[in-house]
Protein backbone atom coordinates (compact mmCIF):
# COMPACT_ATOMS: atom_id res chain seq x y z
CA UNK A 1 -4.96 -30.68 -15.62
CA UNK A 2 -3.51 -33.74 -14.27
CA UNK A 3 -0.94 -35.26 -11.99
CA UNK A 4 1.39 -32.62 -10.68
CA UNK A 5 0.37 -30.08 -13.63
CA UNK A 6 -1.41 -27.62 -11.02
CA UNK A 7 1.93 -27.16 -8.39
CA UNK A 8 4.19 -27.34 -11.03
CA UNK A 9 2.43 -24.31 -12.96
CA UNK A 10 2.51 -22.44 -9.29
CA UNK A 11 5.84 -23.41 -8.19
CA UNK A 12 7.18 -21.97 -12.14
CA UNK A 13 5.47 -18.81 -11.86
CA UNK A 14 7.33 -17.79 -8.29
CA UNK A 15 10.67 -18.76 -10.79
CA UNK A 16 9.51 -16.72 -13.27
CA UNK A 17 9.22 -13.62 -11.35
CA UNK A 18 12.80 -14.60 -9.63
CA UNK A 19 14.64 -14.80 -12.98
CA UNK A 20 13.27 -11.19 -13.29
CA UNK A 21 14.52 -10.08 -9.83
CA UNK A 22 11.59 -9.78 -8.40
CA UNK A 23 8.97 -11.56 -5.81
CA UNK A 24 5.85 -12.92 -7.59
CA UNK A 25 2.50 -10.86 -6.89
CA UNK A 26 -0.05 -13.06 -6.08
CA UNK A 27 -3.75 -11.34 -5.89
CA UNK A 28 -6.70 -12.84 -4.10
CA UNK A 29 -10.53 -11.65 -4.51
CA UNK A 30 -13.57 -13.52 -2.88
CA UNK A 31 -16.21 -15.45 -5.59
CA UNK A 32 -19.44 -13.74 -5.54
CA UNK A 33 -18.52 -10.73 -4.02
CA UNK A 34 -19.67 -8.05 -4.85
CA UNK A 35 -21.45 -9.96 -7.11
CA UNK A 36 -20.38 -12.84 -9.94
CA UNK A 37 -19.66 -11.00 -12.50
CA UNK A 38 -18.36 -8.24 -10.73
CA UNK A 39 -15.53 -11.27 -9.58
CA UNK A 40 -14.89 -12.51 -13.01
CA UNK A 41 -14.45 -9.00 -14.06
CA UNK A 42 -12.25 -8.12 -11.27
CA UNK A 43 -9.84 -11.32 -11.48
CA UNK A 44 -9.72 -10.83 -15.01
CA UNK A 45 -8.05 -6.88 -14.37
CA UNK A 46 -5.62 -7.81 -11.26
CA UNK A 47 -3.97 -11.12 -14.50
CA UNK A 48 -4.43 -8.29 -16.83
CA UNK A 49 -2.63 -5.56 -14.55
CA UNK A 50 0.57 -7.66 -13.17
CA UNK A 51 -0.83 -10.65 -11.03
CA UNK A 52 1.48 -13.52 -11.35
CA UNK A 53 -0.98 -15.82 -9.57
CA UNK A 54 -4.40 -15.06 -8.39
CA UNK A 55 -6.64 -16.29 -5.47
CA UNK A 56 -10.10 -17.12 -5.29
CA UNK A 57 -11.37 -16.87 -2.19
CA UNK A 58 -14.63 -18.92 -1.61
CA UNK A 59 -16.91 -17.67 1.21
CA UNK A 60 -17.82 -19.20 4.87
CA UNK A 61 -19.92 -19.00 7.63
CA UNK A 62 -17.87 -18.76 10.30
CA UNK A 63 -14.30 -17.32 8.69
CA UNK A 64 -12.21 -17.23 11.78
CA UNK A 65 -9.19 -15.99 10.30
CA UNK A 66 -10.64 -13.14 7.80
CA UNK A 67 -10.69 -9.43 9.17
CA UNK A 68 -13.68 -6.91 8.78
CA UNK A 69 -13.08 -6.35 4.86
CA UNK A 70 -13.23 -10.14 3.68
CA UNK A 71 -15.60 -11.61 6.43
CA UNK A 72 -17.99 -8.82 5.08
CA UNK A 73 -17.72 -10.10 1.40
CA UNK A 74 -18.59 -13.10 2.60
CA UNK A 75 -21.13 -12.59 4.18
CA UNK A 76 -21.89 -10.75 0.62
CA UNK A 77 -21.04 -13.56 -1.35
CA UNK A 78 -22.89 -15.87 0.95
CA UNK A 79 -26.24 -14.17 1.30
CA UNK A 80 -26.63 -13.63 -2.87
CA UNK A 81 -26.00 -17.70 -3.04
CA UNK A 82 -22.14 -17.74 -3.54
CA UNK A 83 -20.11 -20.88 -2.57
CA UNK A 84 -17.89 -23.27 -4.43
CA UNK A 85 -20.06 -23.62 -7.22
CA UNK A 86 -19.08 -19.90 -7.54
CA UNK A 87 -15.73 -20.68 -7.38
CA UNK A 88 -16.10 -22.85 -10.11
CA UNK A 89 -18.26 -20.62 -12.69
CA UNK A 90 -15.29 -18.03 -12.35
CA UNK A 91 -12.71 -20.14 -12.67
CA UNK A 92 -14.29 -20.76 -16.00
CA UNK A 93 -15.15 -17.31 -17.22
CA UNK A 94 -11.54 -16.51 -16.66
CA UNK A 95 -10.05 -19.70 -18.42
CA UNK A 96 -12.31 -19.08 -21.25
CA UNK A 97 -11.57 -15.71 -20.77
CA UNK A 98 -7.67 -16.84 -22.02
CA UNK A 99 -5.64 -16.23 -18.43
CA UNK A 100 -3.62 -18.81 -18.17
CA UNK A 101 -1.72 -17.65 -15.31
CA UNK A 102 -2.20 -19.86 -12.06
CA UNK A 103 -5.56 -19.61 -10.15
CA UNK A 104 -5.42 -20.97 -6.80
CA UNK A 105 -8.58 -21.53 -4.58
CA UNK A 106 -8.82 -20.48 -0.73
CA UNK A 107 -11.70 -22.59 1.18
CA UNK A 108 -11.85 -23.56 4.40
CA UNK A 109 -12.43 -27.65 4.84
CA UNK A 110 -16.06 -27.56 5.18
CA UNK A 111 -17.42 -26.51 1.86
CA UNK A 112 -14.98 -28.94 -0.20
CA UNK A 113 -15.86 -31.98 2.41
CA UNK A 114 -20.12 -30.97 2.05
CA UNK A 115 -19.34 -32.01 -1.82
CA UNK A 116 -18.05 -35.50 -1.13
CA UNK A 117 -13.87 -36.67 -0.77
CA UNK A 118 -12.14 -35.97 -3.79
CA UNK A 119 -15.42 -34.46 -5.81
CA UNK A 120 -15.23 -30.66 -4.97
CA UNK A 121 -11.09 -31.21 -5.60
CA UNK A 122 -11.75 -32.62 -8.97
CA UNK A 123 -14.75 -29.94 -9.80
CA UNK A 124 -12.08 -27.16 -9.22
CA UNK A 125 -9.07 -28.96 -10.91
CA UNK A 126 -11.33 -29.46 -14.36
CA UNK A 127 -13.03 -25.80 -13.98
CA UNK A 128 -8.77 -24.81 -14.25
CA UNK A 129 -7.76 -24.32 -10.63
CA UNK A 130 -4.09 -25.01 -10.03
CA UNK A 131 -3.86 -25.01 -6.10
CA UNK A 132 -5.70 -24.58 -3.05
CA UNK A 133 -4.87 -23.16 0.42
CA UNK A 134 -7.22 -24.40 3.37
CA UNK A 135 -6.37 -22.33 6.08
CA UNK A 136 -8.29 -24.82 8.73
CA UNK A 137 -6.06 -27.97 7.88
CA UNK A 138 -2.79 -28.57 9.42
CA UNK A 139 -0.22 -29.68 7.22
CA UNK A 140 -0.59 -33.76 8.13
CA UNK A 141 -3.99 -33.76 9.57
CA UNK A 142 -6.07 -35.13 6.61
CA UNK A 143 -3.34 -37.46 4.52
CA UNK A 144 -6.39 -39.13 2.27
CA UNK A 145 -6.99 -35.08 1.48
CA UNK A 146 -3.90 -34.04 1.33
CA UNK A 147 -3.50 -37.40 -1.41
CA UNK A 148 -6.72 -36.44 -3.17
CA UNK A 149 -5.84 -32.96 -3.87
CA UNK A 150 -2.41 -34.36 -5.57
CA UNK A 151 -4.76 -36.97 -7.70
CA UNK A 152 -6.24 -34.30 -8.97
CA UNK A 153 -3.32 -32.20 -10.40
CA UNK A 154 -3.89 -29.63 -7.41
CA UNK A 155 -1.26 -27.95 -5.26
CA UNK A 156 -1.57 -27.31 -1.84
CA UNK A 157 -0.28 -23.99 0.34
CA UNK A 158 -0.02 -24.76 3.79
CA UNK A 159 -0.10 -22.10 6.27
CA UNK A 160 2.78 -21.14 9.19
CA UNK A 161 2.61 -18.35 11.51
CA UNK A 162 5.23 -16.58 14.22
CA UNK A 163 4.00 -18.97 17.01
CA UNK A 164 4.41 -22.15 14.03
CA UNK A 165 6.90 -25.01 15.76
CA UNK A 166 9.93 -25.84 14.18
CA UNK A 167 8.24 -29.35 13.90
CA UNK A 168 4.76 -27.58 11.90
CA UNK A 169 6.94 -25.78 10.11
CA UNK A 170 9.00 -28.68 8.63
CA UNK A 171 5.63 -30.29 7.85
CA UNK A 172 4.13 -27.79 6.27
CA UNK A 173 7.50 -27.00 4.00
CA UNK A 174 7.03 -31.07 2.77
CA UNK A 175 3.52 -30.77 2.14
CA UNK A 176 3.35 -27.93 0.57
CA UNK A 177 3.45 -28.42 -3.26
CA UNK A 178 2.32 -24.84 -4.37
CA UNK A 179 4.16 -22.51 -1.80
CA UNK A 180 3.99 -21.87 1.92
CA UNK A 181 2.14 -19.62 2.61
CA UNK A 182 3.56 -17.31 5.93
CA UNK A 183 1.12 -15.07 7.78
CA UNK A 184 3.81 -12.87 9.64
CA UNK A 185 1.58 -11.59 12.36
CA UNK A 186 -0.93 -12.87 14.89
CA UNK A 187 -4.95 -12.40 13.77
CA UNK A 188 -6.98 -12.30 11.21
CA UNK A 189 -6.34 -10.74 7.83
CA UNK A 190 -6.78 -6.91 7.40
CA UNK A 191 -4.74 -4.06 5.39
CA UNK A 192 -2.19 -2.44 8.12
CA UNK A 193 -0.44 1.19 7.86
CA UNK A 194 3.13 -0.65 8.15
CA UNK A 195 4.70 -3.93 7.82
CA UNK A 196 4.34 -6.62 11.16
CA UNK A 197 7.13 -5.90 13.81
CA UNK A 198 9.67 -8.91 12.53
CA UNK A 199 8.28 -10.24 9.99
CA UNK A 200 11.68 -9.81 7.15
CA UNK A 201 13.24 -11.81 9.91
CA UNK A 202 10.47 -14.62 10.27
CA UNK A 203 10.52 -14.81 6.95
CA UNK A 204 14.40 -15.06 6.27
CA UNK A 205 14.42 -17.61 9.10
CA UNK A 206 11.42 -19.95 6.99
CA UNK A 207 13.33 -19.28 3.83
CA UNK A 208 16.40 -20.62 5.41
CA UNK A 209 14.08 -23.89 7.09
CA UNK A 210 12.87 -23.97 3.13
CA UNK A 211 16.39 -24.58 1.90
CA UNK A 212 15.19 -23.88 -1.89
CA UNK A 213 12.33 -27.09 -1.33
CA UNK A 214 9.12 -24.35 -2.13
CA UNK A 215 8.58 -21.22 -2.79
CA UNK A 216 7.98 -18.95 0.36
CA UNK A 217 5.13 -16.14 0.24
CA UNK A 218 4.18 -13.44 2.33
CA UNK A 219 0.54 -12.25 2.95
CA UNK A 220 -2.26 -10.83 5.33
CA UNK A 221 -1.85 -7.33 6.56
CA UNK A 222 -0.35 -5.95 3.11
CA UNK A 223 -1.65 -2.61 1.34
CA UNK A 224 0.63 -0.31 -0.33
CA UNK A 225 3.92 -0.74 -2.86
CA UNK A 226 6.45 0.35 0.12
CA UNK A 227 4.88 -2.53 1.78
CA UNK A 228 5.12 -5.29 -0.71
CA UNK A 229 8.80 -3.96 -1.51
CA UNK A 230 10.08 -4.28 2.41
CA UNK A 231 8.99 -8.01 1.95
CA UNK A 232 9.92 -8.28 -1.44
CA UNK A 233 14.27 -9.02 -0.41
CA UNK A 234 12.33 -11.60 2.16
CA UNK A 235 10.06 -13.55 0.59
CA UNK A 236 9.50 -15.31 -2.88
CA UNK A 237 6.04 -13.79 -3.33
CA UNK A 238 3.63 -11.19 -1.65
CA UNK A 239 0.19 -12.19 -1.21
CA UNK A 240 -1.98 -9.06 -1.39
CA UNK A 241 -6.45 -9.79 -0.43
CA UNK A 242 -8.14 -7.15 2.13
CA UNK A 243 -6.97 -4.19 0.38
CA UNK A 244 -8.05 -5.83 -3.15
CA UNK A 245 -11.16 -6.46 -1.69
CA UNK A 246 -12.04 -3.05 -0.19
CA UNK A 247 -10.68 -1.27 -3.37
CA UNK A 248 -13.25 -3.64 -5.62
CA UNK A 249 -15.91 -2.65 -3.02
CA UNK A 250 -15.31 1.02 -3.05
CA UNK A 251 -14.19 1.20 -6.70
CA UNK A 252 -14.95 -1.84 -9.26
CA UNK A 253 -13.05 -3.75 -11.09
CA UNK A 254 -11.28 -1.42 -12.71
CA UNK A 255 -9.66 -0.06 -9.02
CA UNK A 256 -8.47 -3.30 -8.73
CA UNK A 257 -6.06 -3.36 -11.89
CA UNK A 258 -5.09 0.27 -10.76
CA UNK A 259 -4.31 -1.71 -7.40
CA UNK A 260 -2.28 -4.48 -8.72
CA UNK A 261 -0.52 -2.44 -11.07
CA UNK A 262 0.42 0.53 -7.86
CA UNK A 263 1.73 -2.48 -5.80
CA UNK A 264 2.93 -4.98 -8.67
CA UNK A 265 5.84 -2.27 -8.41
CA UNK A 266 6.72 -3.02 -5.16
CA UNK A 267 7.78 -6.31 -5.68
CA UNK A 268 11.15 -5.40 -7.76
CA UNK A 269 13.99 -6.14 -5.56
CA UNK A 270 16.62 -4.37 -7.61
């Protein structure tokens, strides 16, 4: 994958699940965690089961804006060896596997710069990543990356928040070439009994700031169909992780296609 290939393949999925009336369903799961294969097996169920996109969360040492559920399969991941290499080995496994819907990877900055500028983005792009979200970097902060990552046929999702200025905002909507990514509450990530106080109107006031220029997606806090479908009128995509996560911890991979495919109906707006 080359070029633009990676954030054009994201960008067409979120248009492929609007041509069907619905919001895209994008599924993240941490490499390593529980174990490798249990990953690869579990990725492989949530494409299998509904997932328009899915992300591969790689694990850190200090994950300042994970909750309980994906700081502890980190620390998982992290203790058995898991890391970007990881990362890579599933991406693989599910490429060869034949899923050929978009794979996105979620690090923060340190393990991609520890492989060298432009090395770890390359590594991912050829193991068949199509994007990556680094929820440390500021849309703007790191141009050279930011330039890298589109050398090497990757996307980027930047992230915005409620407390995001109008200024971040507008910088994240031009550098993202995946999606935005909007985290409609204040903390860290974490399955909640109801949807964040405000969020349908965050989000239909970024949509409106995104005037059609990328794809707008909703995540952290998510964990039940009712859920996904209140955000669903709002947003282009839901982004569903903590609740993955504890269901493959509690259940296996096969509780996360049961997952995907409970909250995959959710996202019909009609």
């Amino acid at each position: 994958m080359t070029g633009t290939d990676g954030a054009a393949r994201v960008r067409a999925a979120f248009t492929s699940a609007a041509d069907a009336d619905r919001a895209a369903f994008v599924a993240y799961l941490m490499a390593g965690f529980p174990t490798e294969a249990d990953a690869i097996e579990a990725g492989s169920a949530a494409l299998r089961c509904g997932a328009d996109l899915l992300e591969i969360g790689v694990p850190f040492s200090d994950p300042m804006a994970d909750g309980p559920a994906i700081a502890e399969a980190g620390r998982v991941a992290l203790a058995a060896g898991g890391g970007v290499e990881s990362a890579l080995r599933i991406l693989r496994a599910l490429r060869s596997g034949g899923h050929g819907q978009p794979i996105l990877v979620m690090s923060y900055l340190n393990p991609l710069l520890a492989l060298g500028e432009g090395v770890g983005l390359r590594q991912l792009a050829d193991a068949g990543a199509d994007g990556l979200i680094v929820p440390d970097l500021p849309a703007g902060e790191m141009p050279q990356f930011e330039r890298a990552a589109a050398a090497s046929g990757l996307g980027l999702s930047f992230l915005v928040a409620p407390n995001t200025s109008a200024a971040r905002l507008e910088a994240a909507i031009e550098a993202s070439t995946g999606f935005l990514y909007v985290v409609p509450l204040f903390g860290v990530t974490g399955a909640r009994e109801r949807v964040a106080a405000g969020a349908v109107e965050l989000l239909g006031r970024i949509h409106v700031a995104a005037a059609g220029r990328v794809p707008v997606a909703a995540g952290f806090g998510l964990s039940s169909a009712e859920q996904v479908h209140e955000l669903a009128g709002a947003a282009d995509g839901v982004i569903i992780g903590s609740a993955l996560v504890a269901a493959l911890r509690d259940g296996g991979p096969d509780a996360v296609g049961s997952m995907v495919q409970r909250l995959t109906a959710g996202t019909k707006r009609s």
